[in-house]
N, C-alpha and C. Protein backbone atom coordinates (compact mmCIF):
# COMPACT_ATOMS: atom_id res chain seq x y z
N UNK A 1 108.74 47.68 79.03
CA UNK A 1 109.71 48.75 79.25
C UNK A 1 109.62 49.23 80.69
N UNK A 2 110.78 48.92 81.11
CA UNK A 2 110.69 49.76 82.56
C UNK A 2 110.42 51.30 82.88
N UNK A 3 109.45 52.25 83.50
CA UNK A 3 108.68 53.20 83.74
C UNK A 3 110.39 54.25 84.10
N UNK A 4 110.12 55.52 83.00
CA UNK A 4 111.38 56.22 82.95
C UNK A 4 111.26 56.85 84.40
N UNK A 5 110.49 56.98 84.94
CA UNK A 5 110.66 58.14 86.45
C UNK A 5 110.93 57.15 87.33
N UNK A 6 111.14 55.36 87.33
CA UNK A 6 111.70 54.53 88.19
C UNK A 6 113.45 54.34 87.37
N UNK A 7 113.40 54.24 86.64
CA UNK A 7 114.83 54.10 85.75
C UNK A 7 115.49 55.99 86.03
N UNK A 8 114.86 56.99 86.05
CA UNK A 8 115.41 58.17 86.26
C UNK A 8 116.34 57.95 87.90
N UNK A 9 115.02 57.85 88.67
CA UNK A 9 115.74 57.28 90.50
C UNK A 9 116.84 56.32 90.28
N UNK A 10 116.72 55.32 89.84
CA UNK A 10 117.55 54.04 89.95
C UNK A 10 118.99 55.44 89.04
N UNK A 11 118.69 55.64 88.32
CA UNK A 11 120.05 56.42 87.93
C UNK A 11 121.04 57.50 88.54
N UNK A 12 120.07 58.24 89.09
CA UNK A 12 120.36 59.32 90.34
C UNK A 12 121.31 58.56 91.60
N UNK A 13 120.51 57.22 91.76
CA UNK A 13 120.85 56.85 92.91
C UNK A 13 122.22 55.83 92.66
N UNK A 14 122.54 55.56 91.81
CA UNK A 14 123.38 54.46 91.44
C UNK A 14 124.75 55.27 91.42
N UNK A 15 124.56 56.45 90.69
CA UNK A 15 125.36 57.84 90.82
C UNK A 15 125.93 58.14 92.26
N UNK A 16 124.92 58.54 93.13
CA UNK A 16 125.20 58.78 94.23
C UNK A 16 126.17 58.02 95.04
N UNK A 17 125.39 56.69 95.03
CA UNK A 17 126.34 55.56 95.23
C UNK A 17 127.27 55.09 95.18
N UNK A 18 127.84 55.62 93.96
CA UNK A 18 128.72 54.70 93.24
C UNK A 18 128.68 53.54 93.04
N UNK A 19 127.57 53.07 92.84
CA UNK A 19 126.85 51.80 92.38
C UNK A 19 127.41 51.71 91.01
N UNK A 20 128.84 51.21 90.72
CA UNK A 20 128.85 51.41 89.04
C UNK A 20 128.11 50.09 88.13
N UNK A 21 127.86 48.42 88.91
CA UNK A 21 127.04 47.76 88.61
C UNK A 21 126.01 48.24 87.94
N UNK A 22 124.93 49.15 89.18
CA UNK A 22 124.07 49.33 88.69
C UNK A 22 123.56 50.29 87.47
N UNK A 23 124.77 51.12 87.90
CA UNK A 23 124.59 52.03 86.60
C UNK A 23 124.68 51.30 85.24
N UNK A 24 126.00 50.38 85.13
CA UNK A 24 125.99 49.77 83.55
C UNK A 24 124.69 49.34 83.60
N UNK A 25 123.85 48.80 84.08
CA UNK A 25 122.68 47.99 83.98
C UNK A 25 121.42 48.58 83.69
N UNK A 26 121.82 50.01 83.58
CA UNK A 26 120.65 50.99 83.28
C UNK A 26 120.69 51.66 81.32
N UNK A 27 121.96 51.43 81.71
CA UNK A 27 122.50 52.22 80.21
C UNK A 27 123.05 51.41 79.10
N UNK A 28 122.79 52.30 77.79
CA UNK A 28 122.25 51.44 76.60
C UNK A 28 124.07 51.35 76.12
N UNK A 29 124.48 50.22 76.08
CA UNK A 29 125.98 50.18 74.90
C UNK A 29 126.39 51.16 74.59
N UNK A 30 125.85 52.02 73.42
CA UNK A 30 126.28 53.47 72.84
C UNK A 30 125.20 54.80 73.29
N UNK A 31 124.67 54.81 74.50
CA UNK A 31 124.69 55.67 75.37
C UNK A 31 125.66 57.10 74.90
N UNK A 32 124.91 58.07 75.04
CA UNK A 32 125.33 59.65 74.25
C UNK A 32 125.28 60.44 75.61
N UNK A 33 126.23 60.80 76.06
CA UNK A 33 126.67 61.84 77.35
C UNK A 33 127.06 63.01 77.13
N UNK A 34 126.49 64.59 76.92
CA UNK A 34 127.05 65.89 76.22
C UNK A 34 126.48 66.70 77.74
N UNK A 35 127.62 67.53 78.03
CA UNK A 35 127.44 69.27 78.48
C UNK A 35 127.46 70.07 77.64
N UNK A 36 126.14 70.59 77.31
CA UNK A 36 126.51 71.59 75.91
C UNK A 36 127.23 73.37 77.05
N UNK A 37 127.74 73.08 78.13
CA UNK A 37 128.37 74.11 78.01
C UNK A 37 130.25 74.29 78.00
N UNK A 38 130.12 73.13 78.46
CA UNK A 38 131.67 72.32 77.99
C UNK A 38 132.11 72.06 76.55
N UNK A 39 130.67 72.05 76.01
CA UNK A 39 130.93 71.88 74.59
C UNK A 39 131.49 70.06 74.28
N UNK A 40 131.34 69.37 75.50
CA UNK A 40 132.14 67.97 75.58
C UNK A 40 130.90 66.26 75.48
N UNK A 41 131.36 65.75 75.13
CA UNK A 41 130.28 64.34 74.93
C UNK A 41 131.42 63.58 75.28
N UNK A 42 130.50 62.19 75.77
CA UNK A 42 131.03 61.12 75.75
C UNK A 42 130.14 59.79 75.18
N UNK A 43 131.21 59.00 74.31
CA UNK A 43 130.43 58.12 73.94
C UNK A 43 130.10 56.23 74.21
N UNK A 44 129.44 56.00 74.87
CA UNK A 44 129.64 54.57 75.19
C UNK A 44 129.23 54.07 76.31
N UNK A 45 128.73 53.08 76.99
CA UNK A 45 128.45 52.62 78.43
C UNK A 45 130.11 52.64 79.16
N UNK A 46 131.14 52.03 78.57
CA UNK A 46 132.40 52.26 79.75
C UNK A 46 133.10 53.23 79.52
N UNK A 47 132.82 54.48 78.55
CA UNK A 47 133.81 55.62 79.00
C UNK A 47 132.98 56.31 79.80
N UNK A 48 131.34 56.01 79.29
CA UNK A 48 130.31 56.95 80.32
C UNK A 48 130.77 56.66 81.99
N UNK A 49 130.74 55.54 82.38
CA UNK A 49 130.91 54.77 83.54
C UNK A 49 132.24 55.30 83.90
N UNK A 50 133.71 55.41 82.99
CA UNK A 50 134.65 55.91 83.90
C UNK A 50 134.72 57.12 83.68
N UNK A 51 134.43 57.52 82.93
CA UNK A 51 134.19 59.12 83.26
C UNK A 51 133.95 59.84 85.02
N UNK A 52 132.53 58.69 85.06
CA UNK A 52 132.40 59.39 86.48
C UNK A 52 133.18 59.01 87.57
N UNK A 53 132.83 57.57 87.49
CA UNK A 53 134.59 57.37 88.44
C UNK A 53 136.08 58.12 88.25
N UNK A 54 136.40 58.51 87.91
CA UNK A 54 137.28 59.44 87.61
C UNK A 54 137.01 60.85 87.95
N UNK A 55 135.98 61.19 88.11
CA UNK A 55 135.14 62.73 88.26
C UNK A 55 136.21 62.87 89.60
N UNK A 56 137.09 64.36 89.15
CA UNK A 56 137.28 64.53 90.58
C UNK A 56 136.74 64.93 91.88
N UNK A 57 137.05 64.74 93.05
CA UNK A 57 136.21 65.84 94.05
C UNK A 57 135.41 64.44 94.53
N UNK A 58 134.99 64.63 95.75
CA UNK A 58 134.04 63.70 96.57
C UNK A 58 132.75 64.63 95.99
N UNK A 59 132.04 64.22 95.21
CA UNK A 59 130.89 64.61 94.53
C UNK A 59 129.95 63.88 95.08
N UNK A 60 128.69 64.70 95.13
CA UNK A 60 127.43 64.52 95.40
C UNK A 60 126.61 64.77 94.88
N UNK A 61 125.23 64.43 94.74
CA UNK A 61 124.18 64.52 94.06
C UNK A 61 122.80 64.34 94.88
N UNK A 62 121.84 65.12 94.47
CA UNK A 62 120.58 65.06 95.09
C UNK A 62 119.21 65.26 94.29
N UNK A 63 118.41 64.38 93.23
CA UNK A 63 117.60 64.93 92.93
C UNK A 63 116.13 65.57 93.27
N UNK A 64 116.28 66.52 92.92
CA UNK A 64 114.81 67.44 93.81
C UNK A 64 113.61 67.46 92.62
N UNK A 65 113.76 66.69 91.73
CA UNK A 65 112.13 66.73 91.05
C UNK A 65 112.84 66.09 89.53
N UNK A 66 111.60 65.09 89.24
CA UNK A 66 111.86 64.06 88.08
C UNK A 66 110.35 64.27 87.32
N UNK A 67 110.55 64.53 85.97
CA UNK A 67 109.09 65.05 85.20
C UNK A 67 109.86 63.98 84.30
N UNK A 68 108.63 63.00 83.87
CA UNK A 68 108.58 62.15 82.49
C UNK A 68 107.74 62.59 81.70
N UNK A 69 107.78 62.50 80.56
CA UNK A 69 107.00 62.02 79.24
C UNK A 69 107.14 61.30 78.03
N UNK A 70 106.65 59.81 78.14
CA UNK A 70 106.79 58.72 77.10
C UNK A 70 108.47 58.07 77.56
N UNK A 71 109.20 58.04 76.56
CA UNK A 71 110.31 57.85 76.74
C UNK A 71 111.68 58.94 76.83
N UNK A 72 110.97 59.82 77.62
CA UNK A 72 111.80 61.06 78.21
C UNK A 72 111.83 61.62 79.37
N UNK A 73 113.01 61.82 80.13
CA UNK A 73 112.82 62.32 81.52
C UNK A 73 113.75 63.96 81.53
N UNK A 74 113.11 64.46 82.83
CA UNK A 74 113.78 65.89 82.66
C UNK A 74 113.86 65.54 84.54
N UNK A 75 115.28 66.22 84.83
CA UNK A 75 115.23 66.21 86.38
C UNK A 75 116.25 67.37 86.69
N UNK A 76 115.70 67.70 88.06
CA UNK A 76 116.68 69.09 88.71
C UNK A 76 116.80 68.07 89.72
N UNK A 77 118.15 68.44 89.97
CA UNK A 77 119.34 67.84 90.74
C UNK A 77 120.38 69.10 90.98
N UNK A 78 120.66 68.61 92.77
CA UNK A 78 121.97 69.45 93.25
C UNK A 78 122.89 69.00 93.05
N UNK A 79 123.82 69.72 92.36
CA UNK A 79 125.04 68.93 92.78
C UNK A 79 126.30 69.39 93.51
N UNK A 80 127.08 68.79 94.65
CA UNK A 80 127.80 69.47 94.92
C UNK A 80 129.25 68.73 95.42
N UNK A 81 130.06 69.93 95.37
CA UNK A 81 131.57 69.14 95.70
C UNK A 81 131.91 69.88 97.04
N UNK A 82 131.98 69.12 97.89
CA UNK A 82 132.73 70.20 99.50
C UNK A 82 131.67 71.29 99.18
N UNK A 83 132.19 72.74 99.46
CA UNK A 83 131.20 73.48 99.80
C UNK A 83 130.50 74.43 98.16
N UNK A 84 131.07 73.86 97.01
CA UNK A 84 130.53 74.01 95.98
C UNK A 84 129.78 73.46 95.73
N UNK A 85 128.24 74.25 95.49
CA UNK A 85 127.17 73.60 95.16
C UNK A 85 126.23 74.08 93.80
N UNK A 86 125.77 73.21 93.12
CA UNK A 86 125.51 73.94 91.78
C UNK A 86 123.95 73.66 91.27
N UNK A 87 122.91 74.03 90.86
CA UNK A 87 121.82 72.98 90.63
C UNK A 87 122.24 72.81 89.02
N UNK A 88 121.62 71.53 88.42
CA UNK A 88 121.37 70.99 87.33
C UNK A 88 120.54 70.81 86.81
N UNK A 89 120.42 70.64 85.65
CA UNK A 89 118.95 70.13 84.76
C UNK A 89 119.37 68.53 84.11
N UNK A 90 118.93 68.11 84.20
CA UNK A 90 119.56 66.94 83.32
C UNK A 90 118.34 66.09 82.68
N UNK A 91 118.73 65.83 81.06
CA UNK A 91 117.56 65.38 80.39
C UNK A 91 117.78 64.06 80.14
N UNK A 92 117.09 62.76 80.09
CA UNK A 92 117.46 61.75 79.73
C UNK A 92 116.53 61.10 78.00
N UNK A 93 116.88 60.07 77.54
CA UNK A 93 115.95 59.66 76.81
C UNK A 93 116.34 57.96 76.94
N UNK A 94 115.27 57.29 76.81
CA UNK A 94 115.28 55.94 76.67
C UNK A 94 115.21 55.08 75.53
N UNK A 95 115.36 54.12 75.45
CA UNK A 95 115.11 53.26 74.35
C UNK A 95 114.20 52.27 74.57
N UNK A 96 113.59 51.19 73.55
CA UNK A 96 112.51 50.83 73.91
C UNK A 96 112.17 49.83 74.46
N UNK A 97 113.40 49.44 75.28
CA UNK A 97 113.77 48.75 76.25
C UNK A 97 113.92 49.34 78.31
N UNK A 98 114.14 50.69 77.88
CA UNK A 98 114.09 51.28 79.22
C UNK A 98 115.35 51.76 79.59
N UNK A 99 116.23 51.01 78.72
CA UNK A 99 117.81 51.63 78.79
C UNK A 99 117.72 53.21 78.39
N UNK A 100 118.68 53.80 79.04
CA UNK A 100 118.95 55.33 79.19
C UNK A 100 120.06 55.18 77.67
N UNK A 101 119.73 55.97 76.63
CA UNK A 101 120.38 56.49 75.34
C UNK A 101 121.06 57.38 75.33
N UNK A 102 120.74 58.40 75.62
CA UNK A 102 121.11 60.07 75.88
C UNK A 102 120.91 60.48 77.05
N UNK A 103 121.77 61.12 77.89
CA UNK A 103 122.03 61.76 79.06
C UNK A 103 123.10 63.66 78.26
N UNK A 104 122.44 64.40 79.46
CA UNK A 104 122.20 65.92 78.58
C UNK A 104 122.13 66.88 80.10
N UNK A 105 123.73 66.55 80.54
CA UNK A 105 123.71 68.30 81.81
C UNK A 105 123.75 69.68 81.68
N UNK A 106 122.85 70.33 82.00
CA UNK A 106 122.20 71.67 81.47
C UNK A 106 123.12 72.78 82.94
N UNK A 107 124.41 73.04 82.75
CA UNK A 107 124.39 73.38 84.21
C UNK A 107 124.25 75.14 84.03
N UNK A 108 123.95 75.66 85.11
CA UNK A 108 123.42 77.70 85.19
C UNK A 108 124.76 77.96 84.25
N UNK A 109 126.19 78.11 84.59
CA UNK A 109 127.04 79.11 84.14
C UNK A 109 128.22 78.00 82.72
N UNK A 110 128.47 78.71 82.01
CA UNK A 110 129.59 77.67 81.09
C UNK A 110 130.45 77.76 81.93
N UNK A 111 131.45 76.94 82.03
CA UNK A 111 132.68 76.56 82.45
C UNK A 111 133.88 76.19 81.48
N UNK A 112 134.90 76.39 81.55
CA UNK A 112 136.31 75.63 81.04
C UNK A 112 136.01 74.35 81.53
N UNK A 113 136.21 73.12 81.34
CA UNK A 113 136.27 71.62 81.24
C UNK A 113 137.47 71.72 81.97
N UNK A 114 137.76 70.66 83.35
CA UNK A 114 139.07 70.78 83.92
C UNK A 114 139.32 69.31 83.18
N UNK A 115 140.95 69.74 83.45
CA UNK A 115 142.14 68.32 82.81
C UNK A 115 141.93 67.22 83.20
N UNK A 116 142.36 66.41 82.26
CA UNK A 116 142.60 64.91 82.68
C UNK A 116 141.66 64.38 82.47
N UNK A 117 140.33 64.75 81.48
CA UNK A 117 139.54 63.79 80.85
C UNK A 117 139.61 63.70 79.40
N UNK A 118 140.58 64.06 79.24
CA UNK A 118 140.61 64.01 76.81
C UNK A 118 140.74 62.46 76.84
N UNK A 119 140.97 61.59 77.75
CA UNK A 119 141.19 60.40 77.18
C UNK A 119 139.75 59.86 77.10
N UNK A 120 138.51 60.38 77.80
CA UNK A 120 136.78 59.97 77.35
C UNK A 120 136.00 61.07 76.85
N UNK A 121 136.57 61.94 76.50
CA UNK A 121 135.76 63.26 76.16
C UNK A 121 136.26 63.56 74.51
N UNK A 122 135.16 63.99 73.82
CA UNK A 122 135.25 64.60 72.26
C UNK A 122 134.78 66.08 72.60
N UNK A 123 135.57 66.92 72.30
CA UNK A 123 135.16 67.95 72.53
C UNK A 123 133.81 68.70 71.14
N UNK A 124 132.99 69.42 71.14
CA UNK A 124 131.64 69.53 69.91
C UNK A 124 131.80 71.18 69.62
């Protein structure tokens, strides 16, 4: 199994990137994507994947600290759009392969969900 705090980086960074290769290559088929303050999930490696391509805004990301345990990661990450900047929590879990299962953004304030994603989003 590949070591979750090297699979956490490789994920951060593939993000950043827009490495969408690398991202499918991290994440499991039916991969579980929820903001519990959106109240919104997504389910699957290619709606996860266009989801973010689709994310509006020249988005950025920066993670500032990655804590594992076993097959679980917890990381704070900035994130920001132009001069909106927000920190995050984001939890991952793996499978026993090293593939990422569950992905889980914890962001400070709830938000309304902006338009134009009901075609990859279930709202919970």
């Amino acid at each position: 199994m590949a070591e979750p705090e090297s699979t956490a980086g490789k994920y951060f960074a593939s993000l950043e990137a827009r490495d969408w290769d690398a991202l499918h290559a991290l994440l499991a088929e039916d991969v579980v994507y929820e903001m519990p303050q959106t109240r919104e999930r997504v389910v699957g490696r290619e709606p996860y994947i266009r989801f973010n391509q689709e994310y509006p805004g020249d988005w950025h990301l920066r993670t500032q600290r990655v804590v594992t345990e076993g097959r679980h990661a917890a990381a704070l990450v900035d994130f920001w759009i132009g001069d909106d900047h927000e920190p995050a929590c984001v939890w991952l879990d793996f499978d026993e392969t090293g593939r990422i299962t569950r992905i889980t953004d914890f962001w400070p304030v709830p938000y309304v969900p902006p338009t134009g994603r009901e075609h990859l989003v279930e709202r919970y």
